[in-house]
C-alpha atoms as a PDB file:
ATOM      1  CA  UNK A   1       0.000   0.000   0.000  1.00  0.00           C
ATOM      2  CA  UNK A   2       3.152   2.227   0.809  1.00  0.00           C
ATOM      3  CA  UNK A   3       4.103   2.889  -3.170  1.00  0.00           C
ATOM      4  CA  UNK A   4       0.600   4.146  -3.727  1.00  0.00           C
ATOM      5  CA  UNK A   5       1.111   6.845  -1.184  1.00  0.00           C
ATOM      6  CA  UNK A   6       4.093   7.864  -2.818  1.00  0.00           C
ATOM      7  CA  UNK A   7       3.668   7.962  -6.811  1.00  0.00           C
ATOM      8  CA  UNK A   8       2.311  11.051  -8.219  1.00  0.00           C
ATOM      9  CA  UNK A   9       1.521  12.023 -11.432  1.00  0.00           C
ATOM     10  CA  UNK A  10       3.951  14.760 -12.707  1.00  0.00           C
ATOM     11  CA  UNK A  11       2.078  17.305 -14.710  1.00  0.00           C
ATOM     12  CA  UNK A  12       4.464  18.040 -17.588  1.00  0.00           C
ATOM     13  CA  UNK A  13       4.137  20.017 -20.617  1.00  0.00           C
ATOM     14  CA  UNK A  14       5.936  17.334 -22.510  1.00  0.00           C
ATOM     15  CA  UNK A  15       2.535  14.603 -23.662  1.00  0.00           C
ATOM     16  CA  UNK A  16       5.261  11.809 -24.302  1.00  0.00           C
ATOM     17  CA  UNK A  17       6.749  11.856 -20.257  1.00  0.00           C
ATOM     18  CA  UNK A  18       3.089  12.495 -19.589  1.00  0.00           C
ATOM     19  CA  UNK A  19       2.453   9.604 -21.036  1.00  0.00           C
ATOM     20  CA  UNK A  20       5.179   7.583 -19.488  1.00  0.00           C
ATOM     21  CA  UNK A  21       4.862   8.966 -16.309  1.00  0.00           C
ATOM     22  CA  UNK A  22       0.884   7.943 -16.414  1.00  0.00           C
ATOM     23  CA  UNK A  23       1.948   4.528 -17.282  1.00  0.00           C
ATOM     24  CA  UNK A  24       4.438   3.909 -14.564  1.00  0.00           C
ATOM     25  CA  UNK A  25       1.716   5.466 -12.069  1.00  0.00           C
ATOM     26  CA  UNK A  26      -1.041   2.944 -13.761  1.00  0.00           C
ATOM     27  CA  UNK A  27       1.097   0.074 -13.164  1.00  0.00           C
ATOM     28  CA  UNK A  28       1.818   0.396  -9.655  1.00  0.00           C
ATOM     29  CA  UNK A  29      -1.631   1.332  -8.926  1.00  0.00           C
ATOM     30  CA  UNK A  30      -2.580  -1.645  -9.934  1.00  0.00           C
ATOM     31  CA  UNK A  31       0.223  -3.727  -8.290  1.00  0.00           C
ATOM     32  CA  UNK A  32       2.011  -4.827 -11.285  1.00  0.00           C
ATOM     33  CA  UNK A  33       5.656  -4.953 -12.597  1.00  0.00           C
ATOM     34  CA  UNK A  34       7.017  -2.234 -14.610  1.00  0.00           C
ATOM     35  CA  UNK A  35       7.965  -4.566 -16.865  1.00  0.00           C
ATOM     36  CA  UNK A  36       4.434  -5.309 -18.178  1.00  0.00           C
ATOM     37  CA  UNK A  37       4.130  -3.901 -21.639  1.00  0.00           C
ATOM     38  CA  UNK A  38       0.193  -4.404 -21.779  1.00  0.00           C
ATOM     39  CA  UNK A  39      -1.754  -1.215 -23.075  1.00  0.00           C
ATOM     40  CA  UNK A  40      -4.964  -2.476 -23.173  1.00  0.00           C
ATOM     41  CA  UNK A  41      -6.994  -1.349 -19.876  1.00  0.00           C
ATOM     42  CA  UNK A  42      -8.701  -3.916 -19.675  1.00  0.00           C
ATOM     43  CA  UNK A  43      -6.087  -6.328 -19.978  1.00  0.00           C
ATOM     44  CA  UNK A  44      -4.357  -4.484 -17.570  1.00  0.00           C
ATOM     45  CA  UNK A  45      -7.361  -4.657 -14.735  1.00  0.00           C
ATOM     46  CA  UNK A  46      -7.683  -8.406 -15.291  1.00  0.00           C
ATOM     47  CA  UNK A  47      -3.650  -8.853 -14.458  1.00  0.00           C
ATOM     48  CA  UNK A  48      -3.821  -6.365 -11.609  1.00  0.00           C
ATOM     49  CA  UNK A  49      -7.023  -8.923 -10.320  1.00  0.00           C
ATOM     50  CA  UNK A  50      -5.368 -11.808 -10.973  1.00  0.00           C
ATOM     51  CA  UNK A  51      -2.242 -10.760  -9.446  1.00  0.00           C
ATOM     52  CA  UNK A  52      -4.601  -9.701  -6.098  1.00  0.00           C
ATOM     53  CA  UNK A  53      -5.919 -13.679  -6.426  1.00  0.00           C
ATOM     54  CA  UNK A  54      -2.614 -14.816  -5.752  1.00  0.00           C
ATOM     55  CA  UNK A  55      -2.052 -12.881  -2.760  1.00  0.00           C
ATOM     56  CA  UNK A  56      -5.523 -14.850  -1.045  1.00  0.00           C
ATOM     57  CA  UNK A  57      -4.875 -17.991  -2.863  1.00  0.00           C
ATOM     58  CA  UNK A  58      -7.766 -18.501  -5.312  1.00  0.00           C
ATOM     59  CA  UNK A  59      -7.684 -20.993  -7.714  1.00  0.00           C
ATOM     60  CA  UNK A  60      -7.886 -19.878 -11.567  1.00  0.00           C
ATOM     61  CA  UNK A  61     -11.277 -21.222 -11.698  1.00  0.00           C
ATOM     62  CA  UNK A  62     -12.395 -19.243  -8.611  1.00  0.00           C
ATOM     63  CA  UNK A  63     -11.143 -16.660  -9.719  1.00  0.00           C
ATOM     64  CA  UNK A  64     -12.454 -16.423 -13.235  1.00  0.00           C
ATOM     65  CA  UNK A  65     -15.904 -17.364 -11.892  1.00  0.00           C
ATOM     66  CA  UNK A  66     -15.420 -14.100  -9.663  1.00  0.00           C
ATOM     67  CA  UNK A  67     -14.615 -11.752 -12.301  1.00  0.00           C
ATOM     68  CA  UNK A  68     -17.187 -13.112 -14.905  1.00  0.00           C
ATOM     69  CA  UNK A  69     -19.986 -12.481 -12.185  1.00  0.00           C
ATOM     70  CA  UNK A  70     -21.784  -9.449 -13.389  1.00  0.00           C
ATOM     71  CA  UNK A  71     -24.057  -7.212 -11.271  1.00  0.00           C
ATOM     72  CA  UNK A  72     -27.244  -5.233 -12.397  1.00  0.00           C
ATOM     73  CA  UNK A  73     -26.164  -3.439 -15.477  1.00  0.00           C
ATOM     74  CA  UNK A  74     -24.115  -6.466 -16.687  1.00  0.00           C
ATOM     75  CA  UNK A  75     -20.458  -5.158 -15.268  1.00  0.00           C
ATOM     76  CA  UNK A  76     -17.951  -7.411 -14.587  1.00  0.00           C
ATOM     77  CA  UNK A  77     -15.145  -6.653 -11.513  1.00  0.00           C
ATOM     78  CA  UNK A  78     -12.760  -5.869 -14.429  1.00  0.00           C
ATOM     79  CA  UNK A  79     -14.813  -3.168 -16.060  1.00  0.00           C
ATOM     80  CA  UNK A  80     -15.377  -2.322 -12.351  1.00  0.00           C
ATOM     81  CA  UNK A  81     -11.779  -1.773 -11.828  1.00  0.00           C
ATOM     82  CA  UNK A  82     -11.324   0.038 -15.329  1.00  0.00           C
ATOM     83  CA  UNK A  83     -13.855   2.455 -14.349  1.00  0.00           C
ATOM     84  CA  UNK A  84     -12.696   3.339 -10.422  1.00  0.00           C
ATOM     85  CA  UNK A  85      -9.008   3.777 -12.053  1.00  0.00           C
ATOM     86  CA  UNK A  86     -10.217   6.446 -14.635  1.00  0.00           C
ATOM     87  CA  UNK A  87     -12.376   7.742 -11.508  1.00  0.00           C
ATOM     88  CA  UNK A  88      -9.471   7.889  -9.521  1.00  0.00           C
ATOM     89  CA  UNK A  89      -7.167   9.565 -12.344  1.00  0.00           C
ATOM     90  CA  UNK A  90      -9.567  12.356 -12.683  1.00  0.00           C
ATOM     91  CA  UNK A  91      -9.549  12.986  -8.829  1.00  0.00           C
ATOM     92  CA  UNK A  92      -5.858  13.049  -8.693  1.00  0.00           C
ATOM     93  CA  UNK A  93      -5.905  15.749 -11.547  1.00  0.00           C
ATOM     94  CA  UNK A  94      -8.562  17.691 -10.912  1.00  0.00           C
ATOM     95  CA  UNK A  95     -10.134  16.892 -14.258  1.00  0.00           C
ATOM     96  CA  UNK A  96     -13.490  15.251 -15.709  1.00  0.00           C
ATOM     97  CA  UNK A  97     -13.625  12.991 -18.844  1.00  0.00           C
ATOM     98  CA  UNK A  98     -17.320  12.949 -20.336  1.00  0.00           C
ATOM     99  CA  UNK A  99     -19.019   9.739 -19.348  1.00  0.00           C
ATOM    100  CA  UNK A 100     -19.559   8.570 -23.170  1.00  0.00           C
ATOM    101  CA  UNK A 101     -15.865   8.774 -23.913  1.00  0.00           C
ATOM    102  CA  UNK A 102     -14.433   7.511 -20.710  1.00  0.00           C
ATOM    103  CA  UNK A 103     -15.897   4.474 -22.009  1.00  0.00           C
ATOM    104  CA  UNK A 104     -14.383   4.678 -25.463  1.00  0.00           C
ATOM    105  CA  UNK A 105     -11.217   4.749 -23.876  1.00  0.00           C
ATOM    106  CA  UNK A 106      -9.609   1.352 -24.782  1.00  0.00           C
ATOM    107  CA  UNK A 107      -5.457   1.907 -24.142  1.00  0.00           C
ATOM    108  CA  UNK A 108      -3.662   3.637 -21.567  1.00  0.00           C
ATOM    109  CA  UNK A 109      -2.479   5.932 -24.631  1.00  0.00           C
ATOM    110  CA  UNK A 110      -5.574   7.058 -25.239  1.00  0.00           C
ATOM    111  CA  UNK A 111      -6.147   7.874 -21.788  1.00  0.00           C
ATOM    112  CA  UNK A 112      -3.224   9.603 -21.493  1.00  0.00           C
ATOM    113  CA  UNK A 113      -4.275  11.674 -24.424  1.00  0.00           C
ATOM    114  CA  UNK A 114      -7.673  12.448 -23.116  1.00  0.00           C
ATOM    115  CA  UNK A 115      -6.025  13.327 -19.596  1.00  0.00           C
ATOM    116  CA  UNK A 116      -3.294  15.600 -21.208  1.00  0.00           C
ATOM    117  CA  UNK A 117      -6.134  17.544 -23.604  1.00  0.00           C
ATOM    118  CA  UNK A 118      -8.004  18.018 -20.149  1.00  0.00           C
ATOM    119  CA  UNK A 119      -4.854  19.122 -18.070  1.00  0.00           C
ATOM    120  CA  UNK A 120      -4.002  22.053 -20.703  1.00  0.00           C
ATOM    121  CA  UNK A 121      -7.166  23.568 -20.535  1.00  0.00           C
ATOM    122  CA  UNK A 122      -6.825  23.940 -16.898  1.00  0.00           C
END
């Protein structure tokens, strides 16, 4: 829990260390190695969840039969996570991505790119 205390998201005027510096920040948000290369959020979510399984020791079927449960509006714990991540990347900049295309958003590049748009026009 300590190294979420301590990242922070540099606001630069550069977009590519933006970029990499929103990356590093995603990764150990979601407890995983800096050297995952994944892009894709949701791919990303489903290792952080799977990487949390390990640390209560649930099997692989357990643990797919948790994150394939869905709740009311047909969400899965990975979307879940996808969504409270963005949620919580807004917070920590100040910033608001319209609800349509915060779903659009697919790769941690386009994130980033959404974020950085939203940062200038502070």
């Amino acid at each position: 829990m300590e190294i979420h205390q301590r990242s922070e998201i540099n606001l630069t005027t550069d977009y590519f260390q933006f970029y990499v510096n929103l990356y590093q920040y995603i990764l150990k948000r979601l407890w995983l190695e800096s050297e995952v290369t994944e892009q894709n959020l949701l791919q990303l979510c489903q290792l952080s969840l799977h990487r949390q399984s390990q640390g209560i020791s649930l099997t692989e079927e357990q643990l797919l039969n948790s994150v394939s449960k869905t709740d009311c509006r047909g969400t899965n714990s990975i979307v879940k996570k996808k969504v409270l991540l963005i949620m919580h990347l807004e917070k920590k900049l100040n910033v608001r991505l319209d609800d349509v295309a915060s779903t659009e958003i697919d790769t941690v590049e386009e994130l980033a790119a959404a974020l950085y748009r939203l940062c200038g026009k502070k």
